[in-house]
N, C-alpha and C. Protein backbone atom coordinates (compact mmCIF):
# COMPACT_ATOMS: atom_id res chain seq x y z
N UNK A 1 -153.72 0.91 48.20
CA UNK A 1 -152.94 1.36 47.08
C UNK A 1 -153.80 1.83 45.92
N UNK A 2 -155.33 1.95 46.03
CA UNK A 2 -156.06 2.09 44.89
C UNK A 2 -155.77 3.63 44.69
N UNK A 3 -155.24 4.59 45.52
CA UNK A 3 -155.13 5.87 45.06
C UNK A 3 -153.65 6.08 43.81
N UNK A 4 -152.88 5.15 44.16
CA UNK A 4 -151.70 5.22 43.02
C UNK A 4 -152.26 4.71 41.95
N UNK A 5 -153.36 3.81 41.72
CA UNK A 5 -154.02 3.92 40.51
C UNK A 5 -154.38 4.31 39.49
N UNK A 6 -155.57 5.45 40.76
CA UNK A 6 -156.35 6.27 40.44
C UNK A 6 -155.51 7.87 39.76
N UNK A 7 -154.33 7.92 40.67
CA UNK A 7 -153.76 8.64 39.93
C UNK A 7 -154.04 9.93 41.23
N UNK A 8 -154.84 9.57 42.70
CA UNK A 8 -155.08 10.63 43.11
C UNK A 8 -154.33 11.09 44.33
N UNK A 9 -153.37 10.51 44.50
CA UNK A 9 -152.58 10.66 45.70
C UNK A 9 -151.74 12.06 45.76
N UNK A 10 -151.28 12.38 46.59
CA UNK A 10 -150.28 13.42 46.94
C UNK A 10 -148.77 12.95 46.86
N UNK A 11 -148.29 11.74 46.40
CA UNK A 11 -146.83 11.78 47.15
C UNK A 11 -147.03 10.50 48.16
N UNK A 12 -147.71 10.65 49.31
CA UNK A 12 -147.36 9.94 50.46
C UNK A 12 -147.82 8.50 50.24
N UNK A 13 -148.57 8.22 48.89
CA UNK A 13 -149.26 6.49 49.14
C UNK A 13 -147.78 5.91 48.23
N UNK A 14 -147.22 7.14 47.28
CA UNK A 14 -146.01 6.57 46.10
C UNK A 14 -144.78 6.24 47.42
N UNK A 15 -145.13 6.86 48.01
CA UNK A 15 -143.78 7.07 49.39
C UNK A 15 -143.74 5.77 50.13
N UNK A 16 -145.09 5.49 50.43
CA UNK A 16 -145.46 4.04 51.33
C UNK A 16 -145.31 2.54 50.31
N UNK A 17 -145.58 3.17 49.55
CA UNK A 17 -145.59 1.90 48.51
C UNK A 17 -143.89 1.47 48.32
N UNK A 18 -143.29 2.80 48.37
CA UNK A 18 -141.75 2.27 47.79
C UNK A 18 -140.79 1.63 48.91
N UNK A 19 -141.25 2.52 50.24
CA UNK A 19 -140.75 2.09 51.37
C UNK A 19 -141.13 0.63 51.74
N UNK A 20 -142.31 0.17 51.50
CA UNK A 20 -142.71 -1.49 51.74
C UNK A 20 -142.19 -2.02 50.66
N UNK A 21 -142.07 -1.96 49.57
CA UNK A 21 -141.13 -2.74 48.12
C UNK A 21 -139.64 -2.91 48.92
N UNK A 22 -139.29 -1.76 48.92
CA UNK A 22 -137.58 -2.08 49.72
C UNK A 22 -137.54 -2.74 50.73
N UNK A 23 -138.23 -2.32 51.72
CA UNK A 23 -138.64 -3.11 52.79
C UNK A 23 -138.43 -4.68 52.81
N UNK A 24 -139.17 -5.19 51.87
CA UNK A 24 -139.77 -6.59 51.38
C UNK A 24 -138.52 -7.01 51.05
N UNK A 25 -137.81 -6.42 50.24
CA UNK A 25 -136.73 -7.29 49.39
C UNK A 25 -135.14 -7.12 50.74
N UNK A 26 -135.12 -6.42 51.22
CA UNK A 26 -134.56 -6.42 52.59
C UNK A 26 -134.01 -7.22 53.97
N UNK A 27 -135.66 -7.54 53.80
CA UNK A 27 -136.08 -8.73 54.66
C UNK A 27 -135.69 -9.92 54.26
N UNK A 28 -135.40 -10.19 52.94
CA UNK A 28 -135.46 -11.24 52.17
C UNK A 28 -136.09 -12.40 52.49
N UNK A 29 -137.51 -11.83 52.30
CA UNK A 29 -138.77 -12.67 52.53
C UNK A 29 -139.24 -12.72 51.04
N UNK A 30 -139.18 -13.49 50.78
CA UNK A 30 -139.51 -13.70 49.21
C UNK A 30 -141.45 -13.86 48.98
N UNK A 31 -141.87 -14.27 49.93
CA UNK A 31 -143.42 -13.97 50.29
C UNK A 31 -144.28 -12.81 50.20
N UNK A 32 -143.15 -11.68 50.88
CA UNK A 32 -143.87 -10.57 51.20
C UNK A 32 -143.15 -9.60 49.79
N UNK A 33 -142.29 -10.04 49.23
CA UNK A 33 -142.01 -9.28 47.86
C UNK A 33 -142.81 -10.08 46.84
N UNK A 34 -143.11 -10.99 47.02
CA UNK A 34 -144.37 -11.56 45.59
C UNK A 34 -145.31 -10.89 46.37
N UNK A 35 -145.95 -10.49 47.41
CA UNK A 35 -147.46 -9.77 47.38
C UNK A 35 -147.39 -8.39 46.41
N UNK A 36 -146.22 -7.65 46.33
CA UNK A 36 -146.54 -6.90 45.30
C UNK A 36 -147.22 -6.82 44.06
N UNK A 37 -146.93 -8.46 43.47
CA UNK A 37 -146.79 -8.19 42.06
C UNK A 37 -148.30 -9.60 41.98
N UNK A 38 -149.14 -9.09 40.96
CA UNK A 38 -150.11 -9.49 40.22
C UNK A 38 -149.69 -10.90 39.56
N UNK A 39 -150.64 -11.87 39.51
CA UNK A 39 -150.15 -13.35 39.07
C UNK A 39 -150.14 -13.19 37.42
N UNK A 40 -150.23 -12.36 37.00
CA UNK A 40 -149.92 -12.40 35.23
C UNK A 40 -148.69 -11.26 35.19
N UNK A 41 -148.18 -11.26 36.01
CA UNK A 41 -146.93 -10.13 35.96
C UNK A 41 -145.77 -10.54 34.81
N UNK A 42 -145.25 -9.45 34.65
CA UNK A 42 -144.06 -9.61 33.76
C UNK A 42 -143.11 -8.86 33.69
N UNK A 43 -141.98 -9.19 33.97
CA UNK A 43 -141.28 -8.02 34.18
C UNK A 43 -139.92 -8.42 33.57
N UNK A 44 -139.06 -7.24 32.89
CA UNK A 44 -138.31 -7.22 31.63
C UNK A 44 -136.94 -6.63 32.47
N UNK A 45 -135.89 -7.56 32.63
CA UNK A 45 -134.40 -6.84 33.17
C UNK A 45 -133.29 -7.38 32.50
N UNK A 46 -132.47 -6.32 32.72
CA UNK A 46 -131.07 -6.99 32.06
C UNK A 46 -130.32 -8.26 32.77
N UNK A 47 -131.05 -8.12 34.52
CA UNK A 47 -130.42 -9.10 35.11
C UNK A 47 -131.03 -10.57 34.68
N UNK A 48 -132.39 -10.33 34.25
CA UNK A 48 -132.71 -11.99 33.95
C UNK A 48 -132.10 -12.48 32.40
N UNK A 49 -131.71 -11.75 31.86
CA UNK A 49 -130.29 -11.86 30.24
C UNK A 49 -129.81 -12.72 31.46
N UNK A 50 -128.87 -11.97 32.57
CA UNK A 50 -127.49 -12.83 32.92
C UNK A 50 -128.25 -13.73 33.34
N UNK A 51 -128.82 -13.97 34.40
CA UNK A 51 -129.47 -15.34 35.01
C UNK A 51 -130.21 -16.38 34.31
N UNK A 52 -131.19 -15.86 33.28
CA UNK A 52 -131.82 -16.99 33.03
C UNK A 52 -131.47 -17.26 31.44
N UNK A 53 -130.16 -16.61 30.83
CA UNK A 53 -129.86 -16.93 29.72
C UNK A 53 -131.15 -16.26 28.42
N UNK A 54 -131.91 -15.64 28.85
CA UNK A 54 -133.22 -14.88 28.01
C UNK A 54 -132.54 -13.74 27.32
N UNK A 55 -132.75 -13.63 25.89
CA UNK A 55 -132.58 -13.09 24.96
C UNK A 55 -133.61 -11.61 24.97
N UNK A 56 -134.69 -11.86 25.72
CA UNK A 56 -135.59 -10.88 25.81
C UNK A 56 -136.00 -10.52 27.23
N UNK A 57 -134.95 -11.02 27.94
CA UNK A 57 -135.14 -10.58 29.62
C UNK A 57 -136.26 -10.94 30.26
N UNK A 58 -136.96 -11.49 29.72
CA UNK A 58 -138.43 -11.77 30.46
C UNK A 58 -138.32 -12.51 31.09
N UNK A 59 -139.44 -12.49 32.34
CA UNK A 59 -139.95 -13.19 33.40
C UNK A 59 -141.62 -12.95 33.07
N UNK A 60 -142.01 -14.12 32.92
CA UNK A 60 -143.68 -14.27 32.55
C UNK A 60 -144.15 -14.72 33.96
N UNK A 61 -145.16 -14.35 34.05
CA UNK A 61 -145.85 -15.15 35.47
C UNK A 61 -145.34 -15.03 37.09
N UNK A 62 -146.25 -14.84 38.07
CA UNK A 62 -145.93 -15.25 39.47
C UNK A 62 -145.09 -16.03 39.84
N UNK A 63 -145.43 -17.65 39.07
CA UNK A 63 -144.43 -18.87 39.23
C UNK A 63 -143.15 -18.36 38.49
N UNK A 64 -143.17 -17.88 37.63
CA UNK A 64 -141.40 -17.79 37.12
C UNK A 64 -141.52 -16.63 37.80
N UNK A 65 -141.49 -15.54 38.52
CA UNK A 65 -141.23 -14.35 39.03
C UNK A 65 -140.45 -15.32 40.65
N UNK A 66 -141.42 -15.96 41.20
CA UNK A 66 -141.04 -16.47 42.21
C UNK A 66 -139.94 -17.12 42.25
N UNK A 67 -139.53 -18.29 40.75
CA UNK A 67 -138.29 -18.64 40.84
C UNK A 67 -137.17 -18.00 40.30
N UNK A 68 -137.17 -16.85 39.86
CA UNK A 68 -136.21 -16.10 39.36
C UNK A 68 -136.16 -15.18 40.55
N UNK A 69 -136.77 -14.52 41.59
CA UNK A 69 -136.61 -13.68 42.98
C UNK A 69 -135.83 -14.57 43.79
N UNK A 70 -135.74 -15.86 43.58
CA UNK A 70 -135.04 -17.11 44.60
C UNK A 70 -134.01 -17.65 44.77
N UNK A 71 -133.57 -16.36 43.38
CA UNK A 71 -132.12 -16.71 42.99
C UNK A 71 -131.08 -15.88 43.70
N UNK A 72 -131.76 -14.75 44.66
CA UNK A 72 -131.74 -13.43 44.95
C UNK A 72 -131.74 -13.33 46.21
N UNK A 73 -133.46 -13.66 46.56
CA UNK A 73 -133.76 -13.56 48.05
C UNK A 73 -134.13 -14.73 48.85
N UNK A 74 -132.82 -14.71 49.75
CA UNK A 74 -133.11 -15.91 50.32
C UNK A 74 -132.22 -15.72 51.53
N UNK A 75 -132.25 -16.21 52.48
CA UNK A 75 -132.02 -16.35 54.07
C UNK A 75 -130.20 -16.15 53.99
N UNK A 76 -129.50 -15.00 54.23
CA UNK A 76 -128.02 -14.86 54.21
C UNK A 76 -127.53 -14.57 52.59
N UNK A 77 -128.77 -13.53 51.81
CA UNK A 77 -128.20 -13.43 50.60
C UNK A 77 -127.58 -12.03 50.60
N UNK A 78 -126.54 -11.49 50.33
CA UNK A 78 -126.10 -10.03 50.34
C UNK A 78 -127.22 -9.02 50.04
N UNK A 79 -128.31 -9.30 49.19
CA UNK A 79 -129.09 -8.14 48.72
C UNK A 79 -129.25 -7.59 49.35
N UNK A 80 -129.25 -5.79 49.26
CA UNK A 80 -129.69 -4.84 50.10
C UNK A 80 -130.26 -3.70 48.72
N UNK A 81 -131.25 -3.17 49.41
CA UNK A 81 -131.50 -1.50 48.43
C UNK A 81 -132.06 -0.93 49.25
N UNK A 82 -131.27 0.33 48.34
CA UNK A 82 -131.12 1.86 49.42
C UNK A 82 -131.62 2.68 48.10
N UNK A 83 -133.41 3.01 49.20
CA UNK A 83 -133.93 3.99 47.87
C UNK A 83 -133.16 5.53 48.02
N UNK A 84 -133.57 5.61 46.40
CA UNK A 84 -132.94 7.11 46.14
C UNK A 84 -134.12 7.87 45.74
N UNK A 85 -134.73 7.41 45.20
CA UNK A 85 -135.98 8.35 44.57
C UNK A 85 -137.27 7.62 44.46
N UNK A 86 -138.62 8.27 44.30
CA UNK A 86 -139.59 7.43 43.71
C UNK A 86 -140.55 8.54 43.03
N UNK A 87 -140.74 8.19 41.65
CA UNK A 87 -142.22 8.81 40.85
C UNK A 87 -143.03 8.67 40.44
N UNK A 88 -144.17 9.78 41.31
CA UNK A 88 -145.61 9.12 40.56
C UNK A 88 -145.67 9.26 39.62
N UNK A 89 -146.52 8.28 38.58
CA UNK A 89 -147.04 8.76 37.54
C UNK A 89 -148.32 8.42 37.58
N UNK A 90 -148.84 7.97 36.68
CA UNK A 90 -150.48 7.34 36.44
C UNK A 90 -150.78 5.96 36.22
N UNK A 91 -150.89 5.39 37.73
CA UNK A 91 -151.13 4.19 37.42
C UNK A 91 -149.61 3.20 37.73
N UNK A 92 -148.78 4.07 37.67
CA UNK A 92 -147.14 3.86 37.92
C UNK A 92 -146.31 4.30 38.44
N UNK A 93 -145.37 3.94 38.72
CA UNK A 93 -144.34 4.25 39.55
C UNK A 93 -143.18 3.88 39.54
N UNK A 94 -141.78 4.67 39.30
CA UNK A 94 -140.66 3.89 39.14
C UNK A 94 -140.31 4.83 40.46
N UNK A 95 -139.44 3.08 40.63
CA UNK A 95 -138.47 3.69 42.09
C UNK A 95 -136.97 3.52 41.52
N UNK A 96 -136.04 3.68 42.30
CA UNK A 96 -134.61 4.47 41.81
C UNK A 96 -134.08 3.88 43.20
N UNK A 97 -132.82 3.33 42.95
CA UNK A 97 -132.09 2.68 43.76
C UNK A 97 -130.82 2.40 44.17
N UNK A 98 -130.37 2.07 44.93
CA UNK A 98 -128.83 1.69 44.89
C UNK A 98 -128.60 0.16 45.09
N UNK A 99 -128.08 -0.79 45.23
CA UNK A 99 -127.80 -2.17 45.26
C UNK A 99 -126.60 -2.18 46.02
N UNK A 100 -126.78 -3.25 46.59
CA UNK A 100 -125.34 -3.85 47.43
C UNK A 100 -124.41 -3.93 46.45
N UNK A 101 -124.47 -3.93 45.53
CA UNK A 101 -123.45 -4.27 44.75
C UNK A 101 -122.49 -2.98 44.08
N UNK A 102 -123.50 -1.98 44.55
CA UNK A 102 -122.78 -0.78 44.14
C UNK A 102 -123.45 -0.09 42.96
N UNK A 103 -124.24 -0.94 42.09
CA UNK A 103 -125.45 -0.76 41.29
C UNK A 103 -126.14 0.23 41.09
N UNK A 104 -127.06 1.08 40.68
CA UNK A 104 -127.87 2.12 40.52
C UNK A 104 -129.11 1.39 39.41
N UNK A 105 -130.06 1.38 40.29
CA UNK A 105 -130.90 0.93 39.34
C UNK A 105 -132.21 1.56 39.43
N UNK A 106 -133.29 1.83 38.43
CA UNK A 106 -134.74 2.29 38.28
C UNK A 106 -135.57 0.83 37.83
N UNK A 107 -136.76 1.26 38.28
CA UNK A 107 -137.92 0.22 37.72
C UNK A 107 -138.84 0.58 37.66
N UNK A 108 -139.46 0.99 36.24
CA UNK A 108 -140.84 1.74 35.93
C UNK A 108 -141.92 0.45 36.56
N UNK A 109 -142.63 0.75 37.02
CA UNK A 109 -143.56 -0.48 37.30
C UNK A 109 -145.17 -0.26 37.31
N UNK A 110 -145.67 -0.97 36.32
CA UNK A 110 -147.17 -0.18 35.84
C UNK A 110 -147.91 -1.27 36.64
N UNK A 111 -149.35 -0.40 37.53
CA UNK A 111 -149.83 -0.95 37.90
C UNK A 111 -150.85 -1.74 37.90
N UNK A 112 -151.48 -2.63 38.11
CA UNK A 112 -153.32 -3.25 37.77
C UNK A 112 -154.12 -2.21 38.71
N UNK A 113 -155.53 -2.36 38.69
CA UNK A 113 -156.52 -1.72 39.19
C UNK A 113 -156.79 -2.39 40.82
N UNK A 114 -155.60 -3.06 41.48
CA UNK A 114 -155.61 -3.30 43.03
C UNK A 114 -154.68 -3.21 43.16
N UNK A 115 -153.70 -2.27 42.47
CA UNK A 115 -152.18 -1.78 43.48
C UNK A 115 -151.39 -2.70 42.94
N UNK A 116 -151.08 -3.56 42.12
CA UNK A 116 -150.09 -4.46 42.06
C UNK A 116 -149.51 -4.54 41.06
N UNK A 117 -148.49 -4.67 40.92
CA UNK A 117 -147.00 -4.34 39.99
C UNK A 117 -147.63 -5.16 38.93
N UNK A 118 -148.15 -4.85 37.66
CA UNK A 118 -148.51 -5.80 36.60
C UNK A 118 -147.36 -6.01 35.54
N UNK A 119 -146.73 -5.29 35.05
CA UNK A 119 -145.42 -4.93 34.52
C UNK A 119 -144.28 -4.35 35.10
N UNK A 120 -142.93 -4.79 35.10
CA UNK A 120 -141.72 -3.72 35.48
C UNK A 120 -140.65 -3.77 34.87
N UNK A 121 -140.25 -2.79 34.25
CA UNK A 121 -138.96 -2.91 33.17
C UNK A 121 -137.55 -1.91 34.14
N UNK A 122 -136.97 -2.91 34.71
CA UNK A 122 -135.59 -2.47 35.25
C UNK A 122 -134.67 -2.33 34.55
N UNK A 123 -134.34 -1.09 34.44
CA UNK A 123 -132.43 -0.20 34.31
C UNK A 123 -131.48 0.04 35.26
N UNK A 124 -130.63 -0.26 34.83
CA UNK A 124 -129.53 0.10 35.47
C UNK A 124 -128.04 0.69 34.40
N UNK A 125 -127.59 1.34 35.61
CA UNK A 125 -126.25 2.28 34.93
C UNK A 125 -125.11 1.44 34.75
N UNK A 126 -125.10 2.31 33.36
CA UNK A 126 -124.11 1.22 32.51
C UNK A 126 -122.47 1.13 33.38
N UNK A 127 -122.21 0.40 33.61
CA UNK A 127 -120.49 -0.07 34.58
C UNK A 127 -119.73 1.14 34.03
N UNK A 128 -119.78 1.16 32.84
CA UNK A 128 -118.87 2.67 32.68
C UNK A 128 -119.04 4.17 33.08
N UNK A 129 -120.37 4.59 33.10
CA UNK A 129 -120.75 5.45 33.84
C UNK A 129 -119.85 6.32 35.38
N UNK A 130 -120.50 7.26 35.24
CA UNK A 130 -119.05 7.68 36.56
C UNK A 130 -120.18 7.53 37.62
N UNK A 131 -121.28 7.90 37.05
CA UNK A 131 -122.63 8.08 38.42
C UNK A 131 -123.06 6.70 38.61
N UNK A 132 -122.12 5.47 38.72
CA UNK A 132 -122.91 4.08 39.19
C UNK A 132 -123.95 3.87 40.50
């Protein structure tokens, strides 16, 4: 993954990268979706407001990443995502999604210097929206 870094890829490492992220969370192997993400990770969603009662959406750390993914992925949980898009940028990458739930969601996700999700700030479309 050091070429999504570097910033020097074509397309096909942003392509592989997004296909193993979905992949991971799929499986609902909660193992192989923490190898993504860097042990000082942090990542900012509206869903951890509803779940963990956070005023500022945060999830600090591997260990709270792991127990907030557990709430999610786990052996007979509905989750599914169906990518729609993914873009390189530098160093980053947001992928674009659909959810079992009917959901539409993006996640800019900036990377460290070995491929791994160091930050990710997830959106999703507002319920009123016609394009959910």
């Amino acid at each position: 993954m050091s070429n999504l870094v570097s910033g020097a890829d074509r397309g096909l490492e942003t392509e592989a990268f997004a296909a193993e992220w979905i992949a991971a969370f799929n499986a609902l192997d909660l193992e192989r979706v923490l190898s993504h993400y860097a042990e000082d990770i942090v990542l900012v969603s509206p869903v951890a407001i509803e779940r963990l009662g956070r005023d500022d959406g945060e999830v600090r750390g591997k260990t709270a990443l792991r127990a907030y993914f557990a709430t999610g992925v786990y052996p007979g949980s509905p989750l599914k995502f169906s990518l729609r898009n993914c873009y390189r940028g530098v160093a980053s990458v947001v992928l674009e999604y659909d959810r079992h739930d009917g959901r539409r969601g993006a996640e800019f996700m900036e990377l460290d210097e070995d491929g791994l999700i160091k930050r990710v700030v997830a959106h999703y479309v507002s319920t009123g929206s016609k394009d959910r």
